[in-house]
Protein backbone atom coordinates (compact mmCIF):
# COMPACT_ATOMS: atom_id res chain seq x y z
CA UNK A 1 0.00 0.00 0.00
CA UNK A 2 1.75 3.39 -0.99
CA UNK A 3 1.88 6.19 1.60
CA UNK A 4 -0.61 8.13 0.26
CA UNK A 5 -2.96 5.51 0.21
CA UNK A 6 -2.65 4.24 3.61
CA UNK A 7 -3.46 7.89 4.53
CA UNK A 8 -6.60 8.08 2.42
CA UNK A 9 -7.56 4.72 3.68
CA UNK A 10 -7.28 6.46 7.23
CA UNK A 11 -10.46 8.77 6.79
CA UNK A 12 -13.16 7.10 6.76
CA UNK A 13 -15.71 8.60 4.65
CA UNK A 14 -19.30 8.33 6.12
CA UNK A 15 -20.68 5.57 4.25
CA UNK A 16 -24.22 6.06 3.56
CA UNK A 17 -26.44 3.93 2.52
CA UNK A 18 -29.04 4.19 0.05
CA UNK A 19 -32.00 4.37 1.41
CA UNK A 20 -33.88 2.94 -1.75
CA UNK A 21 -31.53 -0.05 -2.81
CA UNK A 22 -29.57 -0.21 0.36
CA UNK A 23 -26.35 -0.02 -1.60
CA UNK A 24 -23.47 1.22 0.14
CA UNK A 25 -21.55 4.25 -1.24
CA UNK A 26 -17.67 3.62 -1.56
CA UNK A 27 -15.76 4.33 1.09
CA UNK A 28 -11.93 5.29 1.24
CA UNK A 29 -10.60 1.57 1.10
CA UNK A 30 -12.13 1.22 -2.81
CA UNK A 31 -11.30 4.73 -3.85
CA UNK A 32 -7.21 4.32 -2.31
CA UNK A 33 -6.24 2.00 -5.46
CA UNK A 34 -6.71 5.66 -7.51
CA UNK A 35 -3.96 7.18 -5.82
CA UNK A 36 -0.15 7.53 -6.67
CA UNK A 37 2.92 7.01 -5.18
CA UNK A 38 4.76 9.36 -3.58
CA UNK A 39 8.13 9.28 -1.47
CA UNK A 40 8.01 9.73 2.11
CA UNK A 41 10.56 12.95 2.09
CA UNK A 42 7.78 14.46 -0.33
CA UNK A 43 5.43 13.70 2.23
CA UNK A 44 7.11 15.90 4.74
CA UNK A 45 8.30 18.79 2.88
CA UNK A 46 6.38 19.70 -0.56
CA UNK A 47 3.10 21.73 1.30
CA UNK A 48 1.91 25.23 0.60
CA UNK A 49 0.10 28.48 2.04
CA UNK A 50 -3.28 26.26 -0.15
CA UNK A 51 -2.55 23.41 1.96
CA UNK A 52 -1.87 25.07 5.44
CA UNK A 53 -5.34 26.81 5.01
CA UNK A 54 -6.78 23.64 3.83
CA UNK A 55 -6.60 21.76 7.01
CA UNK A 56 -6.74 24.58 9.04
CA UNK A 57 -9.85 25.67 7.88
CA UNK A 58 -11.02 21.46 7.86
CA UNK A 59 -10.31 20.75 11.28
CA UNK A 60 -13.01 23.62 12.51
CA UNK A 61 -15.52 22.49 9.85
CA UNK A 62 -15.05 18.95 10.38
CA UNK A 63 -15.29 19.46 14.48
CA UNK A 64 -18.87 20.61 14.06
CA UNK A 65 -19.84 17.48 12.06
CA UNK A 66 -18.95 15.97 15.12
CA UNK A 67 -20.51 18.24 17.41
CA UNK A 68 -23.76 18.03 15.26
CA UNK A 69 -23.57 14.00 15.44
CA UNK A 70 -22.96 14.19 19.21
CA UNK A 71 -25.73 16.35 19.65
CA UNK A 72 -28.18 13.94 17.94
CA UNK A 73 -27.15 10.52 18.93
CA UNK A 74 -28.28 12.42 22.78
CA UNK A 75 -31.71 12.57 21.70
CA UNK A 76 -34.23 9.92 21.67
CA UNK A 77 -36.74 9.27 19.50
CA UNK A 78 -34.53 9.97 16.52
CA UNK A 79 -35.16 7.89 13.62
CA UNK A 80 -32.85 5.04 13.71
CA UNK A 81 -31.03 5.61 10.21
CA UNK A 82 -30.81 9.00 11.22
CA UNK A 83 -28.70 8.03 14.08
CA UNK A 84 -26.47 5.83 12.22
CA UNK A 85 -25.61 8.22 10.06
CA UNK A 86 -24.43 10.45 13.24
CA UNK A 87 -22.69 7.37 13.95
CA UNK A 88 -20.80 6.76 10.92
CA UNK A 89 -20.47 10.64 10.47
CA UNK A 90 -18.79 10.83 13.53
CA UNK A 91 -16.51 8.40 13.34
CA UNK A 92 -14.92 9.66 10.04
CA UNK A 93 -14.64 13.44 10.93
CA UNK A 94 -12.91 12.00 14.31
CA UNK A 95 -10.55 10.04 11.84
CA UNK A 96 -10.30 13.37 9.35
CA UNK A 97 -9.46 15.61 11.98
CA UNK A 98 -6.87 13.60 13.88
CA UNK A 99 -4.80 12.85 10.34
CA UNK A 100 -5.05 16.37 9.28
CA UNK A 101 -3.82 17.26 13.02
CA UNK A 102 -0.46 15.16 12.83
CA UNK A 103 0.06 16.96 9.01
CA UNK A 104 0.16 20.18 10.69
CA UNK A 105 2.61 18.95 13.42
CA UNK A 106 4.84 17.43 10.50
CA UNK A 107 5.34 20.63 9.28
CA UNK A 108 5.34 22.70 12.47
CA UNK A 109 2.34 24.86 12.03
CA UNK A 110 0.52 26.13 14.84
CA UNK A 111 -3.14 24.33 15.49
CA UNK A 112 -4.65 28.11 16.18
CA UNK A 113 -8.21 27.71 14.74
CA UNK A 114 -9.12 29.54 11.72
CA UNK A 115 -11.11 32.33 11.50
CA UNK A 116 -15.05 30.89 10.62
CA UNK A 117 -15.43 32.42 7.31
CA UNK A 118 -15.06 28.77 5.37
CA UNK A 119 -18.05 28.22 3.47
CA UNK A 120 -20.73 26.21 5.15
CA UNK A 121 -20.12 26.75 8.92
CA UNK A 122 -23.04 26.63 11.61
CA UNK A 123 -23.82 29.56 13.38
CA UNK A 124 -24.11 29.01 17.54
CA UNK A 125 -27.47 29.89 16.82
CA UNK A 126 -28.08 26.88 14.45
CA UNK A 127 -26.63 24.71 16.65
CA UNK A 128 -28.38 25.71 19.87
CA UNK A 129 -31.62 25.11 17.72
CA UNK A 130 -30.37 21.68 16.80
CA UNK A 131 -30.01 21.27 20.57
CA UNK A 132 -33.74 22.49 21.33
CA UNK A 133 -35.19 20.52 18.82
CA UNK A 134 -36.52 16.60 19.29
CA UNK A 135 -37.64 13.54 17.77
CA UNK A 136 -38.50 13.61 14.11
CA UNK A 137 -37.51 17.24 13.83
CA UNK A 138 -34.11 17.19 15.22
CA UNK A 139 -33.12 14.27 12.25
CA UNK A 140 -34.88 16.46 9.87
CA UNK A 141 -32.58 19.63 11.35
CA UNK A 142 -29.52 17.52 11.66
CA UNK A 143 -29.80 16.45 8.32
CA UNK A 144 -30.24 19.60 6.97
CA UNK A 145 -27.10 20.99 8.50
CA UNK A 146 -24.94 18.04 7.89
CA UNK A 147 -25.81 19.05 4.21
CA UNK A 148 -24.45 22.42 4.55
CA UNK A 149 -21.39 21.36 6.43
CA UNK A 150 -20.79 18.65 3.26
CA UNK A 151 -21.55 21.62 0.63
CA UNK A 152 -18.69 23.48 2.96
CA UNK A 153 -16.47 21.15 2.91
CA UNK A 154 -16.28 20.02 -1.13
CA UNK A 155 -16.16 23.60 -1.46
CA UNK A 156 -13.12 23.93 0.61
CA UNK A 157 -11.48 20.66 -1.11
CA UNK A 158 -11.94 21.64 -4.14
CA UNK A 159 -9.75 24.60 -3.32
CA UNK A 160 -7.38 22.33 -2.19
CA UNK A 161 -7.58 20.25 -4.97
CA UNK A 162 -6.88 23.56 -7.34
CA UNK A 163 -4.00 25.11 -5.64
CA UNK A 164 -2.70 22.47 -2.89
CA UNK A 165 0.58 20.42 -2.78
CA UNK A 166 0.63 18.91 0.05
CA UNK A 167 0.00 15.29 -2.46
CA UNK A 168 -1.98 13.22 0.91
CA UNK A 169 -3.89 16.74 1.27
CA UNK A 170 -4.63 16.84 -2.22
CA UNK A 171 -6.10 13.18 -1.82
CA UNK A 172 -8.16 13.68 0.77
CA UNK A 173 -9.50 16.79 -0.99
CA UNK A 174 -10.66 14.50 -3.81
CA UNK A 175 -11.95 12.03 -1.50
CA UNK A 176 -14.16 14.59 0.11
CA UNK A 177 -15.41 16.13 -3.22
CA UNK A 178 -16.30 12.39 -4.32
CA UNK A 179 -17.65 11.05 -1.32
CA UNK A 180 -19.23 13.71 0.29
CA UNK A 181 -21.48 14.72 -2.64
CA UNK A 182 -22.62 10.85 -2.86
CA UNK A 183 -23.19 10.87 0.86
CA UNK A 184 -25.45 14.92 -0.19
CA UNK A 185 -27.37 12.67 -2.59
CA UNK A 186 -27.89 9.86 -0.08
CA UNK A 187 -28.96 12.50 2.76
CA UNK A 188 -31.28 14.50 0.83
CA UNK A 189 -33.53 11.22 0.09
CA UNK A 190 -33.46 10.14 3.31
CA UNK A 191 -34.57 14.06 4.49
CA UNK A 192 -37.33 13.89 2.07
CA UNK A 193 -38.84 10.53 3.25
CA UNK A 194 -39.02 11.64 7.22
């Protein structure tokens, strides 16, 4: 397995399911045999200012996936799918954020978080409503702001994608446009059957 893979391997996309067919969407272990090799002093050295404010503009973004799934998997009466998916959503962002964490202590970069204005953040105000909210209402709510957090984030990787160097930054950048806007299509049927 080439570096680069074995670090694409390491986020786990949220695999959704389709709620129609049941059919899994691909998840970073089928999509690794797409990348390239690349050596391990490249790995440590070749980033830029693109790739710097990639993850630090991630990690922020990615956190309130998290915070969002933790919020929901507290309530009951959430449908059960619904909770899954805060599950599995989760658990990759957890994965995301720690790998993107040790690429900015490779290259020495401070872990200050950015400044909010990345497309697709949550306001305190959405999330305190998330927090208010119950039952069929609150999966309805957190699915429509884990939509905006995935329409944030593609946007973000596809800036990383344009201008990045960093090559297992660049990866994951295309992993998130792919995956995440299969994982919008998945969440958007599932938002319009509750």
């Amino acid at each position: 397995m080439t570096i680069v893979s074995a670090l694409v391997a390491s986020v786990v996309p949220v695999a959704c399911a389709d709620p129609d067919t049941g059919s899994e969407i691909p998840t970073a272990q089928t999509m690794s045999a797409t990348t390239s090799t690349v050596t391990p002093a490249a790995n440590i050295e070749a980033h830029n200012n693109a790739d710097i404010w990639f993850v630090r503009q991630m990690i922020p973004h990615q956190q309130q996936e998290v915070e969002i799934s933790d919020i929901l998997m507290g309530k009951p009466d959430v449908e059960p799918r619904v909770t899954d998916l805060a599950i599995r959503n989760k658990t990759a962002r957890s994965s995301a954020i720690q790998q993107m964490r040790s690429w900015l202590d490779q290259w020495a970069i401070s872990q200050t978080p950015a400044d909010g204005s990345a497309p697709g953040r949550l306001t305190e105000r959405e999330l305190t409503a998330l927090r208010q909210t119950r039952g069929t209402d609150a999966g309805r709510l957190f699915l429509s702001q884990l939509i905006v957090l995935h329409e944030g984030a593609i946007s973000l990787a596809q800036n990383e994608i344009e201008e990045g160097q960093y090559p297992p930054a660049v990866a994951m950048a295309r992993m998130i446009t792919s995956t995440h806007q299969q994982d919008l299509d998945s969440m958007r049927d599932m938002l319009a059957s509750l």
